[in-house]
C-alpha atoms as a PDB file:
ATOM      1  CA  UNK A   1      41.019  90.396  78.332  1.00  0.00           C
ATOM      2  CA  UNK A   2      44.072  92.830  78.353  1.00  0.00           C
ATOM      3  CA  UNK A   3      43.888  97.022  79.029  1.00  0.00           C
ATOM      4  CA  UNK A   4      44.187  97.030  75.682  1.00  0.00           C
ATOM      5  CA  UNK A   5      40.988  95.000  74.607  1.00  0.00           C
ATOM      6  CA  UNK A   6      39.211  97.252  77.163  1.00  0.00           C
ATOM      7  CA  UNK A   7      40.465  99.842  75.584  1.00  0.00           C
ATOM      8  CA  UNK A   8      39.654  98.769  71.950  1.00  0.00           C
ATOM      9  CA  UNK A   9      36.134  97.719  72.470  1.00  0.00           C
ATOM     10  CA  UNK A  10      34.419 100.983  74.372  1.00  0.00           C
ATOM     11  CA  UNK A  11      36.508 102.592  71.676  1.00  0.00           C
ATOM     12  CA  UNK A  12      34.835 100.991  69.367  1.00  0.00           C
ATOM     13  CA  UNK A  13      31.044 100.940  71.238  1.00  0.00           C
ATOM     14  CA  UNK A  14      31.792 104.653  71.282  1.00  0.00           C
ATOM     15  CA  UNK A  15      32.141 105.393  67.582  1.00  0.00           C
ATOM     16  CA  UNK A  16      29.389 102.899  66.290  1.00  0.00           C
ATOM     17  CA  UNK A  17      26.664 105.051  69.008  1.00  0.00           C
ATOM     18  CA  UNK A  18      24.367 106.196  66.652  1.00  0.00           C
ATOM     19  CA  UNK A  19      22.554 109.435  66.830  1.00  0.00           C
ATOM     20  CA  UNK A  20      20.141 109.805  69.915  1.00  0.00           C
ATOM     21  CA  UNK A  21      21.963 107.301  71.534  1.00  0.00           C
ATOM     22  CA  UNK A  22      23.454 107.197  75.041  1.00  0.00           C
ATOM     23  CA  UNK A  23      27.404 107.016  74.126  1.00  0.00           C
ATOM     24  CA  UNK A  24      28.928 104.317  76.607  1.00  0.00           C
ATOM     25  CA  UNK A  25      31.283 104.641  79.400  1.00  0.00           C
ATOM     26  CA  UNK A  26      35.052 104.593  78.439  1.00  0.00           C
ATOM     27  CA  UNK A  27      37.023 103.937  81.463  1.00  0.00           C
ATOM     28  CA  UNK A  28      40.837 104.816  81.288  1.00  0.00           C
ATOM     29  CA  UNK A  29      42.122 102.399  84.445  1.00  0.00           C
ATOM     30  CA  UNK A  30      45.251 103.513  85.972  1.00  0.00           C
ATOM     31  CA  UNK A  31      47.413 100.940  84.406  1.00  0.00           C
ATOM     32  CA  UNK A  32      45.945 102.056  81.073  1.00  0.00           C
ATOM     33  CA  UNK A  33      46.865 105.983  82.076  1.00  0.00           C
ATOM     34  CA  UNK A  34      49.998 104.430  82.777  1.00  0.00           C
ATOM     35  CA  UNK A  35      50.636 103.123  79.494  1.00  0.00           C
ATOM     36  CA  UNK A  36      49.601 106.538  77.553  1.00  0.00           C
ATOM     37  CA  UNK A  37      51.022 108.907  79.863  1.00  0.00           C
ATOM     38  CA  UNK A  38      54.267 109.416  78.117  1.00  0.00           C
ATOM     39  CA  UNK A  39      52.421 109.532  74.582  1.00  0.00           C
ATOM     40  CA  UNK A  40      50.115 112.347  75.498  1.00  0.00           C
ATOM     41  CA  UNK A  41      52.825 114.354  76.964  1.00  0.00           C
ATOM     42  CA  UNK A  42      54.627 114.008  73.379  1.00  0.00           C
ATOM     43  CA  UNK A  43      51.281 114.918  71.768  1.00  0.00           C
ATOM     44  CA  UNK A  44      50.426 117.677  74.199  1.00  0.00           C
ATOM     45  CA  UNK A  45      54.079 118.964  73.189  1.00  0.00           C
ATOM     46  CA  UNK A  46      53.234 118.711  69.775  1.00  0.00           C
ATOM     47  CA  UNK A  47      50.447 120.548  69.647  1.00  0.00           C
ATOM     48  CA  UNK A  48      51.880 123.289  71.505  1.00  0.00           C
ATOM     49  CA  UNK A  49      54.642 123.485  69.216  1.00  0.00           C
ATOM     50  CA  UNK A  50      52.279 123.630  66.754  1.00  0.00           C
ATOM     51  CA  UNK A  51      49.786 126.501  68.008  1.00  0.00           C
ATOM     52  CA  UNK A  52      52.766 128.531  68.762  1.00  0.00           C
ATOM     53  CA  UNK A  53      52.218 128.728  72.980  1.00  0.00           C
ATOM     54  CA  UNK A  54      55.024 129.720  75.134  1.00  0.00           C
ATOM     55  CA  UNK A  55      54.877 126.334  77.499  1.00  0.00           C
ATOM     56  CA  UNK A  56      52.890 123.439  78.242  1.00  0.00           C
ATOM     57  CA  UNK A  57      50.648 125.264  80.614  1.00  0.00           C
ATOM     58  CA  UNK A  58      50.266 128.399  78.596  1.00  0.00           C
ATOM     59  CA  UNK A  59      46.833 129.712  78.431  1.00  0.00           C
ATOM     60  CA  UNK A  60      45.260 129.572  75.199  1.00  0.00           C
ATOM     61  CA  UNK A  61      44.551 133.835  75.672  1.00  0.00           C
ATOM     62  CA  UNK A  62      47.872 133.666  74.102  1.00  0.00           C
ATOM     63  CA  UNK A  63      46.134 132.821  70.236  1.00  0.00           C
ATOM     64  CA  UNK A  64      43.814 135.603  70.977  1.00  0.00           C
ATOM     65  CA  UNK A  65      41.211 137.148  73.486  1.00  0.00           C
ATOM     66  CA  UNK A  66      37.919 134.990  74.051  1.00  0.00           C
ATOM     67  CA  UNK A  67      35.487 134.976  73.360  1.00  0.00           C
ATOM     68  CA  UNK A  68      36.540 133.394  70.632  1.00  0.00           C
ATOM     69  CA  UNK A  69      36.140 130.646  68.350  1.00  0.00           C
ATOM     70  CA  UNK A  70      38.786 127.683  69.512  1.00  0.00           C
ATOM     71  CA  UNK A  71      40.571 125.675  66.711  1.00  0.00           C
ATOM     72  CA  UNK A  72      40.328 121.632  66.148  1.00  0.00           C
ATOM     73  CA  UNK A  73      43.757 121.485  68.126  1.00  0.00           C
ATOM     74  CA  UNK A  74      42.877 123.780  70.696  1.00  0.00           C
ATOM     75  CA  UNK A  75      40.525 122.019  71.522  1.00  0.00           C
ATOM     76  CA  UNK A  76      42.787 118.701  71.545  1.00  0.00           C
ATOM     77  CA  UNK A  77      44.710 119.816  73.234  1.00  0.00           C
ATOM     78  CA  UNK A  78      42.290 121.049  76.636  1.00  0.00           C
ATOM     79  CA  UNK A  79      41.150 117.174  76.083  1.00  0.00           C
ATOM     80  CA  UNK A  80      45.378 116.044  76.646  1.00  0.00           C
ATOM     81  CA  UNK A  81      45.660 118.750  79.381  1.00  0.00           C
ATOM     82  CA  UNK A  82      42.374 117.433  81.430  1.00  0.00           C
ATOM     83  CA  UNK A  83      43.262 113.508  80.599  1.00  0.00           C
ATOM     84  CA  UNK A  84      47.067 114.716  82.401  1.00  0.00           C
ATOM     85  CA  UNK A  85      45.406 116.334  85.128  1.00  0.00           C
ATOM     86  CA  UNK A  86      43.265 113.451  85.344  1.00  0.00           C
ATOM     87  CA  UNK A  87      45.884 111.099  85.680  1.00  0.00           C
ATOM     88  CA  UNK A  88      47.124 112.762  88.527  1.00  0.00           C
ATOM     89  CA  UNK A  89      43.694 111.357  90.413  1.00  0.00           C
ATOM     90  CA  UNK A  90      43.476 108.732  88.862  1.00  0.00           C
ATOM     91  CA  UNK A  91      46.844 107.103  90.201  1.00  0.00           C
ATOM     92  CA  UNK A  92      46.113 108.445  93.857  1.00  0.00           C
ATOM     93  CA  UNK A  93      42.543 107.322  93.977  1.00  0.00           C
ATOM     94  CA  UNK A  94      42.969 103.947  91.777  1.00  0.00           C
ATOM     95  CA  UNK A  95      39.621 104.571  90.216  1.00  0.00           C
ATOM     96  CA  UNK A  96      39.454 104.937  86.140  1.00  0.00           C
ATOM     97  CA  UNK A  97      39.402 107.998  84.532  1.00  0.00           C
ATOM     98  CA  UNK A  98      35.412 107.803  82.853  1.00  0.00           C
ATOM     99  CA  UNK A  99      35.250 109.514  79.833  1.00  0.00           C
ATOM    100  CA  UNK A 100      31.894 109.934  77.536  1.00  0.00           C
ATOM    101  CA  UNK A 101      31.391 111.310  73.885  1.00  0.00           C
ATOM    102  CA  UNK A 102      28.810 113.722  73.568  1.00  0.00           C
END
């Protein structure tokens, strides 16, 4: 099985948890961070472009003051921040990145 059948069936395991249920583990290996490294900086782009921020690394106090309630893609895009951040340890530990839906 390839990164990307790992990646494809805890997908998958994920969405079908039902309610109540203990979502699985979804480990993002380093050669799979690898891999999606250069999409999520284009997405993490994107959605900056799209909320209007100054930079990558802008603070989100720049839509407005918190507390505050965040939008769908602010909140995407603190997910593509920590999974960038992540990916950082993840290469210099060579342990997955584990990541669970709650």
């Amino acid at each position: 099985m390839d990164d990307f059948d790992d990646f494809r069936t805890a997908y998958a395991a994920a969405c079908e948890a039902g309610e109540g249920e203990e979502s699985p583990v979804f480990l993002l290996t380093p050669p799979m961070m690898r891999a999606i490294l250069s999409p999520l900086h284009r997405y993490r782009d994107a959605l900056v472009n799209e909320l209007g921020l100054s930079g990558p690394n802008a603070s989100l106090e720049e839509l407005g003051k918190f507390p505050r309630t965040e939008s769908g893609s602010e909140r995407e895009l603190e997910c593509v921040r920590d999974l960038i951040k992540g990916n950082q340890v993840c290469q210099q530990i060579n342990l997955p990145i584990e990541i669970r839906f709650v």
